[in-house]
PDB file of N, CA and C in Angstrom:
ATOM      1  N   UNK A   1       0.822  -1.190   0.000  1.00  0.00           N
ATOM      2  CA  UNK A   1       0.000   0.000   0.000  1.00  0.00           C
ATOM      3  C   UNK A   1       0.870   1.258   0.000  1.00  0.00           C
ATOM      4  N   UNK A   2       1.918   1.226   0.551  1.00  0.00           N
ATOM      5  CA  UNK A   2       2.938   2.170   1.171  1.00  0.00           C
ATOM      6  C   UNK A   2       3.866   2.509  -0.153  1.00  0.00           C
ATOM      7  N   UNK A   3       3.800   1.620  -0.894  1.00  0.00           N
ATOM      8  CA  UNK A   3       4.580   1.608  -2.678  1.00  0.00           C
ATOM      9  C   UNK A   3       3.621   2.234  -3.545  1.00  0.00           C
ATOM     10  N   UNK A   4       2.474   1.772  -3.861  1.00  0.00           N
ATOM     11  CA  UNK A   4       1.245   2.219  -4.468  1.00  0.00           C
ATOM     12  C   UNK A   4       1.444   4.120  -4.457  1.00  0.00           C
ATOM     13  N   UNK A   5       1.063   4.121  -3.115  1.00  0.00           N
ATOM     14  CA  UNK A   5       0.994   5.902  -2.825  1.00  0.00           C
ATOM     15  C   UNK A   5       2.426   6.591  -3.219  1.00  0.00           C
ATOM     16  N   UNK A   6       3.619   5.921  -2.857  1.00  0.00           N
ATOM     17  CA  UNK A   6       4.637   6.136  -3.224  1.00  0.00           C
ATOM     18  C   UNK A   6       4.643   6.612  -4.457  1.00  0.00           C
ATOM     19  N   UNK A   7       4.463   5.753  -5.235  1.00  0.00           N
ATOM     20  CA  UNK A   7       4.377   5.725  -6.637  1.00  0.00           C
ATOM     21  C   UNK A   7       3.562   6.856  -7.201  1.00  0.00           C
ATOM     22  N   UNK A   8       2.099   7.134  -6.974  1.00  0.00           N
ATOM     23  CA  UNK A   8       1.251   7.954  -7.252  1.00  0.00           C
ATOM     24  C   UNK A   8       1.817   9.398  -7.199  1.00  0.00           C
ATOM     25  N   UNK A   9       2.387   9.057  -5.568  1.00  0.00           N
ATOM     26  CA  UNK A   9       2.990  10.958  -5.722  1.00  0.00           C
ATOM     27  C   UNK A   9       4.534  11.068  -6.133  1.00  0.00           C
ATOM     28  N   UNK A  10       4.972   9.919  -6.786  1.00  0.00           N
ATOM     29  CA  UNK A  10       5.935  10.304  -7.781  1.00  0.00           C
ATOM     30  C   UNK A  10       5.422  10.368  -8.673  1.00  0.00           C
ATOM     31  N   UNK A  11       4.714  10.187  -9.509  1.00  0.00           N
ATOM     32  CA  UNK A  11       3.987  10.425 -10.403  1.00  0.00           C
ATOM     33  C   UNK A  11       3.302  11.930 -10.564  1.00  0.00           C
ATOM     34  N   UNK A  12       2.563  12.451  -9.888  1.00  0.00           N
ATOM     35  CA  UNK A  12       2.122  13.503  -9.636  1.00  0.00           C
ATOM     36  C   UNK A  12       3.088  14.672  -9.800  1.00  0.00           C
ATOM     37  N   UNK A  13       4.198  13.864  -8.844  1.00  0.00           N
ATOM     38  CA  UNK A  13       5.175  15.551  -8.513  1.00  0.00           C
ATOM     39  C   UNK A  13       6.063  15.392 -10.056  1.00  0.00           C
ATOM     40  N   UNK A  14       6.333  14.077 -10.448  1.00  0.00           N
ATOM     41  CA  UNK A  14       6.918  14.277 -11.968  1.00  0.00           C
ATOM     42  C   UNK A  14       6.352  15.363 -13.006  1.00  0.00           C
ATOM     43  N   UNK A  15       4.975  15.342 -12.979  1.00  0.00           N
ATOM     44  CA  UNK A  15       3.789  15.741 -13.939  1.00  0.00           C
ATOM     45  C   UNK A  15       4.174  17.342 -13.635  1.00  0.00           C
ATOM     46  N   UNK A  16       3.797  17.493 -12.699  1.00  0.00           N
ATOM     47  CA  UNK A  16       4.075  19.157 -11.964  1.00  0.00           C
ATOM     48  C   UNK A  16       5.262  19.850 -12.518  1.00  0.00           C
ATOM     49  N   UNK A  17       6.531  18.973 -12.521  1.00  0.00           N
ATOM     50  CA  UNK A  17       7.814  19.219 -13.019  1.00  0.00           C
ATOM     51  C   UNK A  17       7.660  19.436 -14.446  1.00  0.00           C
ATOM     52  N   UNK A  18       6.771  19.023 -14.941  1.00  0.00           N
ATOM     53  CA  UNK A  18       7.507  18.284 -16.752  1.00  0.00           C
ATOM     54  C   UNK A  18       5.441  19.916 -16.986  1.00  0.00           C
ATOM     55  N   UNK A  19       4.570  19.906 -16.109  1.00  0.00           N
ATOM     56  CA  UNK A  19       4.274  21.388 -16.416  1.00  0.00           C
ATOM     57  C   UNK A  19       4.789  22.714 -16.016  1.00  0.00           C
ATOM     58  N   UNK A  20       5.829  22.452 -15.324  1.00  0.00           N
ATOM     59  CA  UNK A  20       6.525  23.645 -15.389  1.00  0.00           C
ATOM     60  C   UNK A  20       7.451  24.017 -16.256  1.00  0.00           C
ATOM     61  N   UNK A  21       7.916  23.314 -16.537  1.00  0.00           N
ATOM     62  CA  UNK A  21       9.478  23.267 -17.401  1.00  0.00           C
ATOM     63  C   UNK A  21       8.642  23.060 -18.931  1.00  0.00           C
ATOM     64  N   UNK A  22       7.783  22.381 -19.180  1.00  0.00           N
ATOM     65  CA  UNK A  22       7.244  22.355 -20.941  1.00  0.00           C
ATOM     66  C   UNK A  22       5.514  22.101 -20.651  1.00  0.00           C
ATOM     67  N   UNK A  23       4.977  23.893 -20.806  1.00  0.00           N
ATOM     68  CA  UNK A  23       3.668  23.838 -20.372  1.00  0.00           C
ATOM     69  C   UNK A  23       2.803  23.436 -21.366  1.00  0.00           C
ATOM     70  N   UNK A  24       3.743  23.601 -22.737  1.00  0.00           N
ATOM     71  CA  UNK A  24       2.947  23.296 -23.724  1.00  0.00           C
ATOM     72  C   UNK A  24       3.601  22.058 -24.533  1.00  0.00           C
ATOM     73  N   UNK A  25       2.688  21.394 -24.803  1.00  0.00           N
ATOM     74  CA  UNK A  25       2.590  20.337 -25.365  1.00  0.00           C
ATOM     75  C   UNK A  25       1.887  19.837 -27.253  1.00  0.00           C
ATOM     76  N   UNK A  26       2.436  18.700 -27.930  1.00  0.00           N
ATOM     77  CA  UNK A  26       1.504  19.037 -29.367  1.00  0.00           C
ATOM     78  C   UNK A  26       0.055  19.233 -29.351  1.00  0.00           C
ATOM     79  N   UNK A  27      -0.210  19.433 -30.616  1.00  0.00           N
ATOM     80  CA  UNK A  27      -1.673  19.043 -30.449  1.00  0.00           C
ATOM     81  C   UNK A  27      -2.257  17.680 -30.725  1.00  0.00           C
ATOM     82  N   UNK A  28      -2.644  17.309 -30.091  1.00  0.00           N
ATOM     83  CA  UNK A  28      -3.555  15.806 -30.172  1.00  0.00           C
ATOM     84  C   UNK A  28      -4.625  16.305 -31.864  1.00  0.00           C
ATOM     85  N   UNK A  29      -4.937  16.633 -31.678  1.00  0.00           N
ATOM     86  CA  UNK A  29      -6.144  16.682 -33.401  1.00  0.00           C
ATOM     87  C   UNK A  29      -5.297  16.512 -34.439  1.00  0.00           C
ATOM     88  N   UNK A  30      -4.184  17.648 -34.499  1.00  0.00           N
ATOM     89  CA  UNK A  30      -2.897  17.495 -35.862  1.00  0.00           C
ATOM     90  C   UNK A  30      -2.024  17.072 -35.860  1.00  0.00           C
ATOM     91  N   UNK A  31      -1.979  16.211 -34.016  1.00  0.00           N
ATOM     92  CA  UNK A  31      -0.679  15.540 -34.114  1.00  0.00           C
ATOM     93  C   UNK A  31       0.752  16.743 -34.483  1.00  0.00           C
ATOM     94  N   UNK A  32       0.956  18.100 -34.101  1.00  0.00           N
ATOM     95  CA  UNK A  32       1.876  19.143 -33.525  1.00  0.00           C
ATOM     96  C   UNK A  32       2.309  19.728 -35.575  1.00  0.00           C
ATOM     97  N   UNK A  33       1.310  19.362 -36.208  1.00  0.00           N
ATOM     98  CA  UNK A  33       1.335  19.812 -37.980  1.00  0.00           C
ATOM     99  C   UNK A  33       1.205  20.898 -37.723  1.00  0.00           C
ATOM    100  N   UNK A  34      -0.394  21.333 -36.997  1.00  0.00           N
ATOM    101  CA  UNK A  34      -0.768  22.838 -37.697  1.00  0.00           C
ATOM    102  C   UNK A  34      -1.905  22.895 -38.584  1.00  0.00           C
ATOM    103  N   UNK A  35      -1.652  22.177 -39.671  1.00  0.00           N
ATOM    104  CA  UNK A  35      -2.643  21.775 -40.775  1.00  0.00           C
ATOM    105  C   UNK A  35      -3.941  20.402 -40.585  1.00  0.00           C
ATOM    106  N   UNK A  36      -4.840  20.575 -41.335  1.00  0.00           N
ATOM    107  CA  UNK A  36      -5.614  19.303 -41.291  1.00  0.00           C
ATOM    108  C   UNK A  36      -5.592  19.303 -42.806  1.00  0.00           C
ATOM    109  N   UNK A  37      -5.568  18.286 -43.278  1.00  0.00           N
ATOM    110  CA  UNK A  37      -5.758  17.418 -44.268  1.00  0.00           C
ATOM    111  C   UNK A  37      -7.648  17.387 -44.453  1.00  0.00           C
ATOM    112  N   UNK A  38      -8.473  17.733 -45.289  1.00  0.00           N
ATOM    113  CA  UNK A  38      -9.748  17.403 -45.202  1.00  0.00           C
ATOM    114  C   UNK A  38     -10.561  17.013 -46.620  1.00  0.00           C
ATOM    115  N   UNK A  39     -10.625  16.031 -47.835  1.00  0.00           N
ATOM    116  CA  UNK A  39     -11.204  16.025 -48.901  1.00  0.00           C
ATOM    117  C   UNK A  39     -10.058  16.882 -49.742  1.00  0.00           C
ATOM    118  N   UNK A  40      -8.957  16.807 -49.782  1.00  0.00           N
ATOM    119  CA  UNK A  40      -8.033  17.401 -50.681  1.00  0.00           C
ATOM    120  C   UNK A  40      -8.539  18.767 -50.390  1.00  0.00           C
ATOM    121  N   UNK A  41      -8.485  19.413 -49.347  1.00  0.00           N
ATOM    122  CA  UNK A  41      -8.070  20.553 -48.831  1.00  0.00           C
ATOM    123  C   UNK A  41      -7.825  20.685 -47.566  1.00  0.00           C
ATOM    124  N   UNK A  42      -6.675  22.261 -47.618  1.00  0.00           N
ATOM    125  CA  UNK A  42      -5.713  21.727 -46.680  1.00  0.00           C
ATOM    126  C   UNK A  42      -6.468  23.176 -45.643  1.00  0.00           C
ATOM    127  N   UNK A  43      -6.753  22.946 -44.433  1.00  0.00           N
ATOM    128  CA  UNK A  43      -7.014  24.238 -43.891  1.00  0.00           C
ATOM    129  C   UNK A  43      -5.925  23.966 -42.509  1.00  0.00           C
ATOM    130  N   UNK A  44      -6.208  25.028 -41.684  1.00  0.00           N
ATOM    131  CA  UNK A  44      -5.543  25.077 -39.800  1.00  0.00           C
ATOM    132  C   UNK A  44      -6.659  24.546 -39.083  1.00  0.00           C
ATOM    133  N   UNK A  45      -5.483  24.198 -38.102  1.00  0.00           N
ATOM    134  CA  UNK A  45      -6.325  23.049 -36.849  1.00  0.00           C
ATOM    135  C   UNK A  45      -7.191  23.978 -36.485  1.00  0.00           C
ATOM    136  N   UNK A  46      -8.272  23.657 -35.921  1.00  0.00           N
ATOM    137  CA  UNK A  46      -9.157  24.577 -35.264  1.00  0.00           C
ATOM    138  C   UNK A  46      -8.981  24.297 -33.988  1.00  0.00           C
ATOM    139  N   UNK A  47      -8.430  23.364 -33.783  1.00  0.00           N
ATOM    140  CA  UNK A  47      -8.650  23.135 -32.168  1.00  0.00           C
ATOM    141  C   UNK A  47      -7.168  23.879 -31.344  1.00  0.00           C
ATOM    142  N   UNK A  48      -6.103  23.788 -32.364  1.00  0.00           N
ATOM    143  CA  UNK A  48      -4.817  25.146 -32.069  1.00  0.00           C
ATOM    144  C   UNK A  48      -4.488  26.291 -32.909  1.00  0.00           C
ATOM    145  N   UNK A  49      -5.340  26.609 -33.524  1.00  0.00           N
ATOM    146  CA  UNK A  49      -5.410  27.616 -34.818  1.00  0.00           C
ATOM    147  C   UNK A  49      -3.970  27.844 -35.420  1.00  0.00           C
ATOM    148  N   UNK A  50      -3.311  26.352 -35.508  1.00  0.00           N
ATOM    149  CA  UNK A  50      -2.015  26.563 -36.532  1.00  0.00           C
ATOM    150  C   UNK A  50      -1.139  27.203 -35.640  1.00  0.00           C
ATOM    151  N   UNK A  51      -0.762  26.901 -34.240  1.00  0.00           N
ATOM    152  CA  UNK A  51       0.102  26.999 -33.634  1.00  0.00           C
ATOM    153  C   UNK A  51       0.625  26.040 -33.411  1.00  0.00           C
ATOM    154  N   UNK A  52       0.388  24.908 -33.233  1.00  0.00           N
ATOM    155  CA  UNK A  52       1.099  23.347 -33.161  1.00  0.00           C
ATOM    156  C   UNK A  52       1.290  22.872 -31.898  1.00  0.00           C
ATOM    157  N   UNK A  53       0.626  23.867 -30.823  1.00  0.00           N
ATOM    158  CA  UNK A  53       0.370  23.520 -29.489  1.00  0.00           C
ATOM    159  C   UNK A  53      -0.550  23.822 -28.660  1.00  0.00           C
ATOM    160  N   UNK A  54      -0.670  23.124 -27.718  1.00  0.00           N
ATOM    161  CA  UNK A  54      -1.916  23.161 -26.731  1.00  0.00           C
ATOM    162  C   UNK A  54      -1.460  23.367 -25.224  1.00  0.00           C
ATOM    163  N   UNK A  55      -2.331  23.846 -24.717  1.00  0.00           N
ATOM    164  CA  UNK A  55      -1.203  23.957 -23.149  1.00  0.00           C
ATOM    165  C   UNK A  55      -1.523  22.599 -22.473  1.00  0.00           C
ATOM    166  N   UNK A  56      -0.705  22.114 -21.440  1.00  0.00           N
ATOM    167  CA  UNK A  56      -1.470  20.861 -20.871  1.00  0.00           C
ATOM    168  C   UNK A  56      -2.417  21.025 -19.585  1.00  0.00           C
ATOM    169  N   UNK A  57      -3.004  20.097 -19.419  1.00  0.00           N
ATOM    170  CA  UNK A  57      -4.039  19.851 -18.373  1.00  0.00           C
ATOM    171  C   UNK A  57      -3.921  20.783 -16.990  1.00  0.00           C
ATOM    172  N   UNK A  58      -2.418  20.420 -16.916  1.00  0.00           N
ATOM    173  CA  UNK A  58      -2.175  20.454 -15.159  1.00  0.00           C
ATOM    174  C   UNK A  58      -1.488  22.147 -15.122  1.00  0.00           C
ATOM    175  N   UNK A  59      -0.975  22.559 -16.210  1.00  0.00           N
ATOM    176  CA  UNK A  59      -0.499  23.788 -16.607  1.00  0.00           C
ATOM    177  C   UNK A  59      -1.856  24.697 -16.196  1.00  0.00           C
ATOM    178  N   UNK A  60      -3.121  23.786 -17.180  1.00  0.00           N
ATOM    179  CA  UNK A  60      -4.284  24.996 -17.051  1.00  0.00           C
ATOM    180  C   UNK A  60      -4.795  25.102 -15.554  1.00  0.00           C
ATOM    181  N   UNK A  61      -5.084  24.035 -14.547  1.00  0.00           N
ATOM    182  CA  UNK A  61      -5.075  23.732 -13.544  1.00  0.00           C
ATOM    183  C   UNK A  61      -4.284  25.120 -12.742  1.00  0.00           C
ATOM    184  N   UNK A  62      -2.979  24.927 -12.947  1.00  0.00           N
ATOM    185  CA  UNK A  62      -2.212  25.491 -12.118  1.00  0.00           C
ATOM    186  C   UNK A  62      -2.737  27.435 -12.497  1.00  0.00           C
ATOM    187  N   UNK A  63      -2.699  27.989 -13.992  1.00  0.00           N
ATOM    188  CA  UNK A  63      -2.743  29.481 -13.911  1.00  0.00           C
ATOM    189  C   UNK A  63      -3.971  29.411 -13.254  1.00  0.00           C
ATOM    190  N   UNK A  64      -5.317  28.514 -13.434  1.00  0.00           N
ATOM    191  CA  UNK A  64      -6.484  28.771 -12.849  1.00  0.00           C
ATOM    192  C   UNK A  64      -6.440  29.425 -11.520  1.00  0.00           C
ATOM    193  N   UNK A  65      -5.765  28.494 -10.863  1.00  0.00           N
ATOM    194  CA  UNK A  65      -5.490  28.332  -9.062  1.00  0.00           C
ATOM    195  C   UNK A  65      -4.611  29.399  -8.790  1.00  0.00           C
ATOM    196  N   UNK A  66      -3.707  29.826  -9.599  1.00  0.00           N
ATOM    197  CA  UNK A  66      -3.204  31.273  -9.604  1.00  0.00           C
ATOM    198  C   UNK A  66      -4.224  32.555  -9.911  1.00  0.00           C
ATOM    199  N   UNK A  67      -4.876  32.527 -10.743  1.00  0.00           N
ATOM    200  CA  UNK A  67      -5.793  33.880 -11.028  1.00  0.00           C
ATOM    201  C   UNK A  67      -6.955  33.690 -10.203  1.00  0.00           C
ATOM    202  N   UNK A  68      -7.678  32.363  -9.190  1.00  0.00           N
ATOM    203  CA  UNK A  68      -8.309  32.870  -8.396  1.00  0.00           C
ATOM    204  C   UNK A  68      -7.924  32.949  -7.189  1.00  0.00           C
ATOM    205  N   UNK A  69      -6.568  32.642  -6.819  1.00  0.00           N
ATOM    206  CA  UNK A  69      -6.022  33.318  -5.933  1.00  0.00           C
ATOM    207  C   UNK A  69      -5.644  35.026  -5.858  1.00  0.00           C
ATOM    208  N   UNK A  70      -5.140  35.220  -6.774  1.00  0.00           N
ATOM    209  CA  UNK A  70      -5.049  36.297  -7.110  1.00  0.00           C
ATOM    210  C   UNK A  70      -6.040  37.539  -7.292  1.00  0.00           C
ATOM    211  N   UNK A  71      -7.436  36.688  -7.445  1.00  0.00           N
ATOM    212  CA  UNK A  71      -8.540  37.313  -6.887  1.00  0.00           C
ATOM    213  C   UNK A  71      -9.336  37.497  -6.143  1.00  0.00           C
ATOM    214  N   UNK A  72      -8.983  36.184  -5.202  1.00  0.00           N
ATOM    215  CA  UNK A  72      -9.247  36.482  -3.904  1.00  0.00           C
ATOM    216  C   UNK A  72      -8.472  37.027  -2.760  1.00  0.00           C
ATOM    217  N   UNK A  73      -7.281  37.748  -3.292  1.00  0.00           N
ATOM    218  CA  UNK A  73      -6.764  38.198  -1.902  1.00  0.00           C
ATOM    219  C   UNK A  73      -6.769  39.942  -1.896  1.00  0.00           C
ATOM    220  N   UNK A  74      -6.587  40.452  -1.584  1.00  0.00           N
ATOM    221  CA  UNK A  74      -6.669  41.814  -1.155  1.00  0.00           C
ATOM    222  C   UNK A  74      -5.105  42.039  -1.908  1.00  0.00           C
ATOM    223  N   UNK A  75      -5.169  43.444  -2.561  1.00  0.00           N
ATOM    224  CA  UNK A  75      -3.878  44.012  -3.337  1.00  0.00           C
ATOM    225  C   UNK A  75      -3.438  44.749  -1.839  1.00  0.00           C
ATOM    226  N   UNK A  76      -2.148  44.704  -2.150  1.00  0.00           N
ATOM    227  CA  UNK A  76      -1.048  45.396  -1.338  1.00  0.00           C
ATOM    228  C   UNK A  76      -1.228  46.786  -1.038  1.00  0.00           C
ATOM    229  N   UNK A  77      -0.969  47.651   0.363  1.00  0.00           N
ATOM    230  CA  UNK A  77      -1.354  48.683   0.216  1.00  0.00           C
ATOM    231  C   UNK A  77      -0.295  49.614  -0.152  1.00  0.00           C
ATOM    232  N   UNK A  78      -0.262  50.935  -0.732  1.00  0.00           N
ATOM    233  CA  UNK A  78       0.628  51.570  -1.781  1.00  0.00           C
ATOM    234  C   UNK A  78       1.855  51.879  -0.308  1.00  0.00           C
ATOM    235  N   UNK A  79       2.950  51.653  -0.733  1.00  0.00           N
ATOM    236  CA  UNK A  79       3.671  52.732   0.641  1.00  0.00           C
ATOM    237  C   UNK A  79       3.934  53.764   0.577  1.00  0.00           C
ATOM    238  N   UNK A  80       3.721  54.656   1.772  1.00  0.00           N
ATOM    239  CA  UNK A  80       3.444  55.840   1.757  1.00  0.00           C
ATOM    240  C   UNK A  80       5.085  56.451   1.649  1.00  0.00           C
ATOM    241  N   UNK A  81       5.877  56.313   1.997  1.00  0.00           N
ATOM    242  CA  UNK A  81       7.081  57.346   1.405  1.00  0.00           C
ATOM    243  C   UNK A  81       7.332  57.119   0.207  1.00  0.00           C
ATOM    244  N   UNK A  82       6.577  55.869  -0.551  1.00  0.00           N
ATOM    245  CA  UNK A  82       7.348  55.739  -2.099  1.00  0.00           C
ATOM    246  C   UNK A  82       6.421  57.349  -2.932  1.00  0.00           C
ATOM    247  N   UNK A  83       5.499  57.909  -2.398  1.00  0.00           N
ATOM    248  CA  UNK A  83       4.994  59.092  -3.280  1.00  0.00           C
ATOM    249  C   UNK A  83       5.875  60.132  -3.396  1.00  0.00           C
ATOM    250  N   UNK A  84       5.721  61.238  -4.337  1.00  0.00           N
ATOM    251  CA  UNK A  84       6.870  62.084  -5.106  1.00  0.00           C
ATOM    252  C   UNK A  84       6.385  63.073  -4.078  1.00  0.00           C
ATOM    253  N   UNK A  85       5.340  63.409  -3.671  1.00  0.00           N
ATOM    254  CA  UNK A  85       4.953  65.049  -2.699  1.00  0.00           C
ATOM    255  C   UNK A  85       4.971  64.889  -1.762  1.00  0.00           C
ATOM    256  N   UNK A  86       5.750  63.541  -1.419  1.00  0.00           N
ATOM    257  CA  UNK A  86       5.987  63.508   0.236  1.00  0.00           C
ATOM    258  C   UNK A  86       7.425  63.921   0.592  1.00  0.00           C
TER     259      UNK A  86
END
């Protein structure tokens, strides 16, 4: 049981690593082309509009949990000797 969990949160904290360091990843629809192939015409992925990447899962996860943190906390208050008419 003690290997299992082991395992899981090596797993986990790997994932975390490999979205920090490469947040973006190919695209699964074009396979990281750009293009689709459709009836002998050639248009852009719609699902990465011809950028050839997608962000990953745990990447989107993570800015989420950043911007509603970031909106739930109270902004910093200004300091008062940094003003010019003081």
């Amino acid at each position: 049981m003690a290997l299992a969990s082991l395992l899981i949160l090596l797993t986990t904290a790997g994932y975390a690593v490999l979205c920090a360091m490469r947040p973006f990843a190919p695209c699964r629809k074009c396979s990281g082309i750009g293009v689709r192939t459709r009836r002998r015409t050639i248009t852009l992925c719609q699902r990465c509009h011809g950028t050839r990447a997608r962000l990953r899962i745990g990447r989107r996860l993570l800015n989420d949990g950043r911007t509603i943190h970031a909106h739930g906390t109270r902004p910093h208050a200004p300091d008062r000797k940094a003003t010019p008419w003081q």
